[in-house]
Protein backbone atom coordinates (compact mmCIF):
# COMPACT_ATOMS: atom_id res chain seq x y z
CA UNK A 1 84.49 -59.50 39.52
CA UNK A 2 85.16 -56.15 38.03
CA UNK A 3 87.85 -54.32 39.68
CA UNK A 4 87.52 -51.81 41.68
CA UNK A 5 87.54 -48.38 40.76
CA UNK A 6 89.78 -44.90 42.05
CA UNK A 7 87.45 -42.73 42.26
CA UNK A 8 88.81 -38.98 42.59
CA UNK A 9 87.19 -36.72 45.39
CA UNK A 10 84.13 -34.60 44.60
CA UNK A 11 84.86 -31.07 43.52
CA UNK A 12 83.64 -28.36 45.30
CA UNK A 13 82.17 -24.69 44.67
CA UNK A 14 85.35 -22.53 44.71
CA UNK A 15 87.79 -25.40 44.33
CA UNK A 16 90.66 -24.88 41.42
CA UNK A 17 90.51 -26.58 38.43
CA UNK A 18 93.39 -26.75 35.71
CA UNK A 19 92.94 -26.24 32.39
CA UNK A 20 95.69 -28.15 30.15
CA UNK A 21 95.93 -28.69 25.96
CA UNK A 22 97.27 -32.37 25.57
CA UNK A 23 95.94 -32.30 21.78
CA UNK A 24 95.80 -30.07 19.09
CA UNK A 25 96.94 -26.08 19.45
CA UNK A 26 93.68 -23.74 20.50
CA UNK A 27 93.02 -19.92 19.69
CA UNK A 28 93.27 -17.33 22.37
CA UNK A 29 90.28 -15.75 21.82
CA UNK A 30 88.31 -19.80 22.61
CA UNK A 31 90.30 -20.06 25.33
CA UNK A 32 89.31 -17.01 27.08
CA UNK A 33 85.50 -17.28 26.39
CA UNK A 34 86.02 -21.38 27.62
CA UNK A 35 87.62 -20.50 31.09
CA UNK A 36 85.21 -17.68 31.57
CA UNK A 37 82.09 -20.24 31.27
CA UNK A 38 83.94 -22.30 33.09
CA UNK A 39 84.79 -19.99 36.48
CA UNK A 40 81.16 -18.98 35.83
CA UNK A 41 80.43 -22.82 37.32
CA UNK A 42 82.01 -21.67 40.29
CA UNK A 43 85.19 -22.59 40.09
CA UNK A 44 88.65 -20.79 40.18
CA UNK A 45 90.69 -21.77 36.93
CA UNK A 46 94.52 -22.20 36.55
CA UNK A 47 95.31 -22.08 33.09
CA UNK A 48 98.65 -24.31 32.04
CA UNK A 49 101.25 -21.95 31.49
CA UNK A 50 102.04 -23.60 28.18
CA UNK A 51 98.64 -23.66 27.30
CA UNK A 52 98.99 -21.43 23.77
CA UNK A 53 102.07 -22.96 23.25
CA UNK A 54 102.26 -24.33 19.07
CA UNK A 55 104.46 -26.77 17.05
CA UNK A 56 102.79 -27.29 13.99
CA UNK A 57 99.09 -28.59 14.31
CA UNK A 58 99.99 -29.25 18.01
CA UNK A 59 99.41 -27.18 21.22
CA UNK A 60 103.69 -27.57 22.12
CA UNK A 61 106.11 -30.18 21.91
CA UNK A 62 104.79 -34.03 22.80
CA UNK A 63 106.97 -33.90 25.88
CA UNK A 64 105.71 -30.62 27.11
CA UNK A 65 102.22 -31.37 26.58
CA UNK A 66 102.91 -34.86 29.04
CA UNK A 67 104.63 -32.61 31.65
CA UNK A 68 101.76 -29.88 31.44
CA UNK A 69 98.99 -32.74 31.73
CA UNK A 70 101.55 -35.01 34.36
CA UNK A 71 102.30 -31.54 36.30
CA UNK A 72 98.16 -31.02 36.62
CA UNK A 73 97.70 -34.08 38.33
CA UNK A 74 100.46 -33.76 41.03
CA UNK A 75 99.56 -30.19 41.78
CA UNK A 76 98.09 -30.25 45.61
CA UNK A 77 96.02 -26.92 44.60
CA UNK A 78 94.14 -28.29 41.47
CA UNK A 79 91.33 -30.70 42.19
CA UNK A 80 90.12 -31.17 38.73
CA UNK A 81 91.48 -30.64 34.96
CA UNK A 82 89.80 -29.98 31.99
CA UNK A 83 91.17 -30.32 28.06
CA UNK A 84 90.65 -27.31 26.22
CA UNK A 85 90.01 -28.96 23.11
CA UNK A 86 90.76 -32.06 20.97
CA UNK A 87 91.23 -32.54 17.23
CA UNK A 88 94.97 -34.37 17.18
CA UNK A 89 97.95 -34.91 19.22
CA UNK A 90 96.78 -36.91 22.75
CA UNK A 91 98.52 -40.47 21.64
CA UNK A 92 101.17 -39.09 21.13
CA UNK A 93 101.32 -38.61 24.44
CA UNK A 94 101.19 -41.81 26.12
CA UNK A 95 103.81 -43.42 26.53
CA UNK A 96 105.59 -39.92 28.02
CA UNK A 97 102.94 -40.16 30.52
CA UNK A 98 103.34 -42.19 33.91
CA UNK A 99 99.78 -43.21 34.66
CA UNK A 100 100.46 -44.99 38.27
CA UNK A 101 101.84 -41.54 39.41
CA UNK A 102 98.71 -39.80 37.98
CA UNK A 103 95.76 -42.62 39.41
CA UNK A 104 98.28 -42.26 43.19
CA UNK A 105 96.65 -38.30 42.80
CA UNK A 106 93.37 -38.80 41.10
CA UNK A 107 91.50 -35.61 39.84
CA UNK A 108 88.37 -35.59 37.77
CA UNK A 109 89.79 -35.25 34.64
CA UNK A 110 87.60 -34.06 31.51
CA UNK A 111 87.71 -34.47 27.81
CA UNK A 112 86.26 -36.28 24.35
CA UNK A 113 87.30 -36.66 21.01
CA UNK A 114 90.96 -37.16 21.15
CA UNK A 115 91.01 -37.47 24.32
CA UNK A 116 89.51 -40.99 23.94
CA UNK A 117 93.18 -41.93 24.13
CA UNK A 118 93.80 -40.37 27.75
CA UNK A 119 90.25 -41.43 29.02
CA UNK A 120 90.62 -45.29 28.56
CA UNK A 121 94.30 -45.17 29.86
CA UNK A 122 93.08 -43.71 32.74
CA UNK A 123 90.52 -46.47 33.33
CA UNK A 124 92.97 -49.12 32.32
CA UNK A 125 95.33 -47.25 34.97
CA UNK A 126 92.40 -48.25 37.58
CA UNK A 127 90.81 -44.35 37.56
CA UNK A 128 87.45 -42.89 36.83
CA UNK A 129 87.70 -40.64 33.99
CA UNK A 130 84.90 -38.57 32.53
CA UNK A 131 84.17 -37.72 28.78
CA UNK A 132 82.40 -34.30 28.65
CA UNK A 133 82.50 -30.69 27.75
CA UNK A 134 86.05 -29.05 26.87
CA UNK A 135 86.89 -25.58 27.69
CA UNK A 136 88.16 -23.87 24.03
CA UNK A 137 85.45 -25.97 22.34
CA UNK A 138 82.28 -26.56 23.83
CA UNK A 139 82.80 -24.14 26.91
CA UNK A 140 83.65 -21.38 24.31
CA UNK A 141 80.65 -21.75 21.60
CA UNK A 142 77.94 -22.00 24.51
CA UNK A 143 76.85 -25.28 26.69
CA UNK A 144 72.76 -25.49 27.28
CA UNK A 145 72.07 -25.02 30.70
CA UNK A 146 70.96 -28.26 31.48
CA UNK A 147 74.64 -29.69 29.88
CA UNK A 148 76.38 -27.47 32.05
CA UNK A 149 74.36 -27.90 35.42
CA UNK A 150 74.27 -31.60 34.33
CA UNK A 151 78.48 -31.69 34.54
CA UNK A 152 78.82 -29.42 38.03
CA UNK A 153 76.21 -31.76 39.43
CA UNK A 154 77.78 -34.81 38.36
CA UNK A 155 81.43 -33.58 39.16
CA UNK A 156 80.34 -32.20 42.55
CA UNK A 157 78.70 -35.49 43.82
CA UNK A 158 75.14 -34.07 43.93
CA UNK A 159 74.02 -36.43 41.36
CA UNK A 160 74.61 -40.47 43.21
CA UNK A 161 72.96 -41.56 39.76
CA UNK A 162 71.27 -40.91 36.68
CA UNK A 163 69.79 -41.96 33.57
CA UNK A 164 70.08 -40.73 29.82
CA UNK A 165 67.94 -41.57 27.07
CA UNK A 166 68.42 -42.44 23.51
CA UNK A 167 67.12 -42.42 20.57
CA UNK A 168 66.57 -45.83 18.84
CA UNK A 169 66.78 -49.29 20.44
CA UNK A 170 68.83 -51.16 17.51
CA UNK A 171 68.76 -54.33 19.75
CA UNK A 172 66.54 -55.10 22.67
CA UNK A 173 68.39 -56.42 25.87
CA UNK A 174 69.53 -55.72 29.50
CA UNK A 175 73.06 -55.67 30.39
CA UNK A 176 75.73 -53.81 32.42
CA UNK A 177 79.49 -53.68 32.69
CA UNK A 178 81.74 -51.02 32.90
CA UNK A 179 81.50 -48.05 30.41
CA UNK A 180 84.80 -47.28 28.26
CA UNK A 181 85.01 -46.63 24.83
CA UNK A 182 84.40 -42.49 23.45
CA UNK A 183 85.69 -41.34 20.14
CA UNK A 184 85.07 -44.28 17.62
CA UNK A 185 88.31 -43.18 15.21
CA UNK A 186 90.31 -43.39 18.33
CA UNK A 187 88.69 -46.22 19.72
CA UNK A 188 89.92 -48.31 16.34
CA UNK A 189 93.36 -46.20 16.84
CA UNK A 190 93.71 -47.96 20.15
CA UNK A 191 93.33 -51.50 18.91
CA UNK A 192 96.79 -54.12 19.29
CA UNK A 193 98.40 -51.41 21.57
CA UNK A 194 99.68 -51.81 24.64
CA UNK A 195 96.73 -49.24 25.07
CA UNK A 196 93.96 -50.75 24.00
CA UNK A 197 90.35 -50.51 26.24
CA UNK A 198 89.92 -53.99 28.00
CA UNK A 199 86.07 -55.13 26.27
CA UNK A 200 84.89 -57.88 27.84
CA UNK A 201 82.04 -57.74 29.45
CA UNK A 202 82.51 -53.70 29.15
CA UNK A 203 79.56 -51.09 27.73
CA UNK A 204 81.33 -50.02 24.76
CA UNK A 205 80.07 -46.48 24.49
CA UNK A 206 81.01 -44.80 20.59
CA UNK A 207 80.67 -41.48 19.28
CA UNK A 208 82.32 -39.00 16.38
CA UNK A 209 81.92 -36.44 13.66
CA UNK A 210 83.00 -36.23 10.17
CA UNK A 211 83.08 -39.59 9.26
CA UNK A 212 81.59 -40.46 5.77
CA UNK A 213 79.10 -43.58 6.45
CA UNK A 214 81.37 -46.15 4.75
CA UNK A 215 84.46 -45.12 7.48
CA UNK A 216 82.01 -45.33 10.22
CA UNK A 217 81.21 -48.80 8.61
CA UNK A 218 84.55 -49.83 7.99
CA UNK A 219 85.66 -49.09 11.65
CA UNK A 220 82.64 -51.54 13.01
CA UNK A 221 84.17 -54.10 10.88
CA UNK A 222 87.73 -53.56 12.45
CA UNK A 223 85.94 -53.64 16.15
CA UNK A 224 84.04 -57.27 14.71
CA UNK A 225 87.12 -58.62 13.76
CA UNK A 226 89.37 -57.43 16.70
CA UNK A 227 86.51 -59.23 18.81
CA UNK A 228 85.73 -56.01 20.88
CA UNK A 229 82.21 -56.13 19.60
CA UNK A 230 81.60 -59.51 20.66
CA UNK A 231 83.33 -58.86 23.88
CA UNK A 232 81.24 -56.40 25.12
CA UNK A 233 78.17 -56.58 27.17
CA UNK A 234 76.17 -53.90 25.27
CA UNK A 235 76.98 -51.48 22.96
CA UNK A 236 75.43 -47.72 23.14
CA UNK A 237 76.09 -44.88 20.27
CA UNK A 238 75.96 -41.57 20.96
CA UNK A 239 75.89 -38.43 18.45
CA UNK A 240 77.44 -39.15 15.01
CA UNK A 241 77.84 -36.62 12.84
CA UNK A 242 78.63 -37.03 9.27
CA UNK A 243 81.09 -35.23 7.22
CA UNK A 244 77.93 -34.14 5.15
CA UNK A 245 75.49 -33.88 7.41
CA UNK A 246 72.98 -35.07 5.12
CA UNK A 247 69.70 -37.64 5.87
CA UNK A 248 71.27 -39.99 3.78
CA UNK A 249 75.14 -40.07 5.62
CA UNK A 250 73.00 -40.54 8.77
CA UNK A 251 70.41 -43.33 7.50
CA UNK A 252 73.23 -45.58 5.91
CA UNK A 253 75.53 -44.80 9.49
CA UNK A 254 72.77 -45.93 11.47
CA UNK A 255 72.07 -49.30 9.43
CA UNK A 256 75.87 -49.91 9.14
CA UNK A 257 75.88 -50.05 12.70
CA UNK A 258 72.16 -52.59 13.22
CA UNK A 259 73.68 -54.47 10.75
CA UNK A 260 77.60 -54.90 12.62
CA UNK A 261 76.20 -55.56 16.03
CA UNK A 262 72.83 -57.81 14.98
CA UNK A 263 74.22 -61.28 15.73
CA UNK A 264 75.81 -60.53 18.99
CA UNK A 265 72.81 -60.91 21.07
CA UNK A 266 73.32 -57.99 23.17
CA UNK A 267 71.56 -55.10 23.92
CA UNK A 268 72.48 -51.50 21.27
CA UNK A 269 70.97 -48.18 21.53
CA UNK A 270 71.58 -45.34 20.08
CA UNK A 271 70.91 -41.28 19.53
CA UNK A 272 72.52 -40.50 23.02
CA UNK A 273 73.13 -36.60 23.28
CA UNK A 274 76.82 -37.10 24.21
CA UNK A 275 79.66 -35.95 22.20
CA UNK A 276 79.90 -34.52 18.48
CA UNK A 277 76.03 -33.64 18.70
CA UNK A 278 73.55 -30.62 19.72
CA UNK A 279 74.06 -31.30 23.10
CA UNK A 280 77.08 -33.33 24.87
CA UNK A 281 75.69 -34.64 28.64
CA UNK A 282 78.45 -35.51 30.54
CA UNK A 283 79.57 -39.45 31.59
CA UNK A 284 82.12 -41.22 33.32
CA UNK A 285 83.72 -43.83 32.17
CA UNK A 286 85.11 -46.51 34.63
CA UNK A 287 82.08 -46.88 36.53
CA UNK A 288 78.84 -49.83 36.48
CA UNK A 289 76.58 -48.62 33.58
CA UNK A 290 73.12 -50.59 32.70
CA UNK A 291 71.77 -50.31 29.45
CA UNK A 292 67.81 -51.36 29.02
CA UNK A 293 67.48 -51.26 25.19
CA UNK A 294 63.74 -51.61 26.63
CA UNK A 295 63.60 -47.89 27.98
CA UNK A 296 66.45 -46.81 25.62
CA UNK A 297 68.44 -45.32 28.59
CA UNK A 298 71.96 -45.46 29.60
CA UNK A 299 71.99 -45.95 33.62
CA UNK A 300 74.30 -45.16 35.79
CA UNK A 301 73.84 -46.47 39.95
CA UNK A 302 76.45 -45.33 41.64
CA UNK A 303 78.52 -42.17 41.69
CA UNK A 304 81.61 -41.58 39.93
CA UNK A 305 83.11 -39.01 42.55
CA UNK A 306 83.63 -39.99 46.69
């Protein structure tokens, strides 16, 4: 029996969220155009005073970045947090964090990429965590409409359940489980820590950008012989974006990843507009998924917010 879930309280129109940098350090001038799209969603945003804080590639010291992210979630006044961006610096992170303290306060808490890391300790912690939009990133270059209404609805409750569709069935199949998994880099990163995503029987969703075909190959055949890949109930891919970007990069990712999953009898889609792509829908991860390779969607029953 899967266990069962924390989900953190709907946010509402006017509620304050928290914007915090566990990762890599951000520009002012993203920053500013990312919590203006975001109080444009109707919210009020409290920026982390540390926020623009830098040591090295890093947004602030590893301990400061815990407090910033640990301080978020006990704050009675902020009812959900948002990253403001990725690119390196969130495992650094946790084993400064204490992660029963932050599932005893639970807050929708947003983020992708390197925040793969945070997301699946969250779930592990027993939380709902959601992998979506980031404020110095995608807030700041422009969300579609549809993205952004897609995340308030979602966040807010007004959405009890949804579908997304892929691309490609790679595998036919019907399963569910739980849905972890995010950045595919990080995902591998996690593997034979004390961190590591629990697979079995989970949707292992994967995603990322910049990866030459053979690394994107390469990390499949780290998740085979971990035994994630067999563990899991289904697998679903979302955008991967090549280091080149050409036809090529994306033909050879997309049979490296048929070929890695094709004796596992389970269902695989892929082409899911979520994460590194043209679009990035948010999902939460902690929550029963159902994938029906048959429809190509990516289900989700219940809500992920009470």
């Amino acid at each position: 029996m899967a266990p069962v879930r924390i989900k953190p309280p709907a946010l509402k129109p006017g509620d304050t969220v928290a914007v915090v940098a566990p990762a890599a350090a951000i520009e002012r001038s993203y920053l500013e155009r990312g919590v203006h799209a975001l109080g444009a969603m109707g919210f009020r945003v409290k920026v982390s005073p540390r926020v623009l804080d830098r040591a090295g590639v890093l947004a602030g010291k590893d301990l400061e970045r815990a407090k910033e992210l640990q301080a978020a979630f006990a704050d009675d006044e902020v009812r959900g947090i948002f990253a403001a961006r990725g690119g390196y610096g969130c495992g650094r992170l946790l084993p400064l964090l204490d992660f029963e303290a932050i599932a005893r306060t639970p807050k929708p808490f947003v983020g992708y990429s390197d925040e793969t890391f945070l997301l699946n300790a969250m779930v592990q912690a027993g939380m709902v965590a959601f992998h979506g939009p980031m404020v110095a990133m995608d807030f700041a270059r422009g969300l579609t409409e549809r993205c952004v209404d897609h995340m308030r609805r979602l966040l807010c409750g007004e959405m009890p359940s949804f579908d997304l569709e892929g691309r490609d069935t790679v595998h036919p199949g019907r399963a569910e489980g739980e849905l972890i998994g995010g950045c595919l880099s990080v995902v591998v990163a996690m593997l034979s820590t004390p961190y590591a995503p629990d697979f079995k029987g989970k949707v292992l969703f994967l995603e990322d950008t910049g990866e030459r075909a053979y690394r994107v190959d390469r990390m499949l055949v780290q998740l085979r012989h971990s035994g994630a890949l067999r563990d899991a109930a289904a697998v679903v891919v979302g955008a991967v974006r090549p280091v080149e970007g050409s036809e090529a990069e994306s033909r050879a990712i997309a049979e490296f990843v048929a070929e890695q999953t094709a004796d596992l009898g389970i269902p695989v889609i892929t082409g899911l507009e979520v994460g590194h792509g043209t679009e990035n829908f948010t999902i939460p991860f902690g929550v029963r998924a159902i994938v029906d390779a048959a429809a190509c969607t990516l289900s989700f029953p219940d809500s992920p917010v009470s």
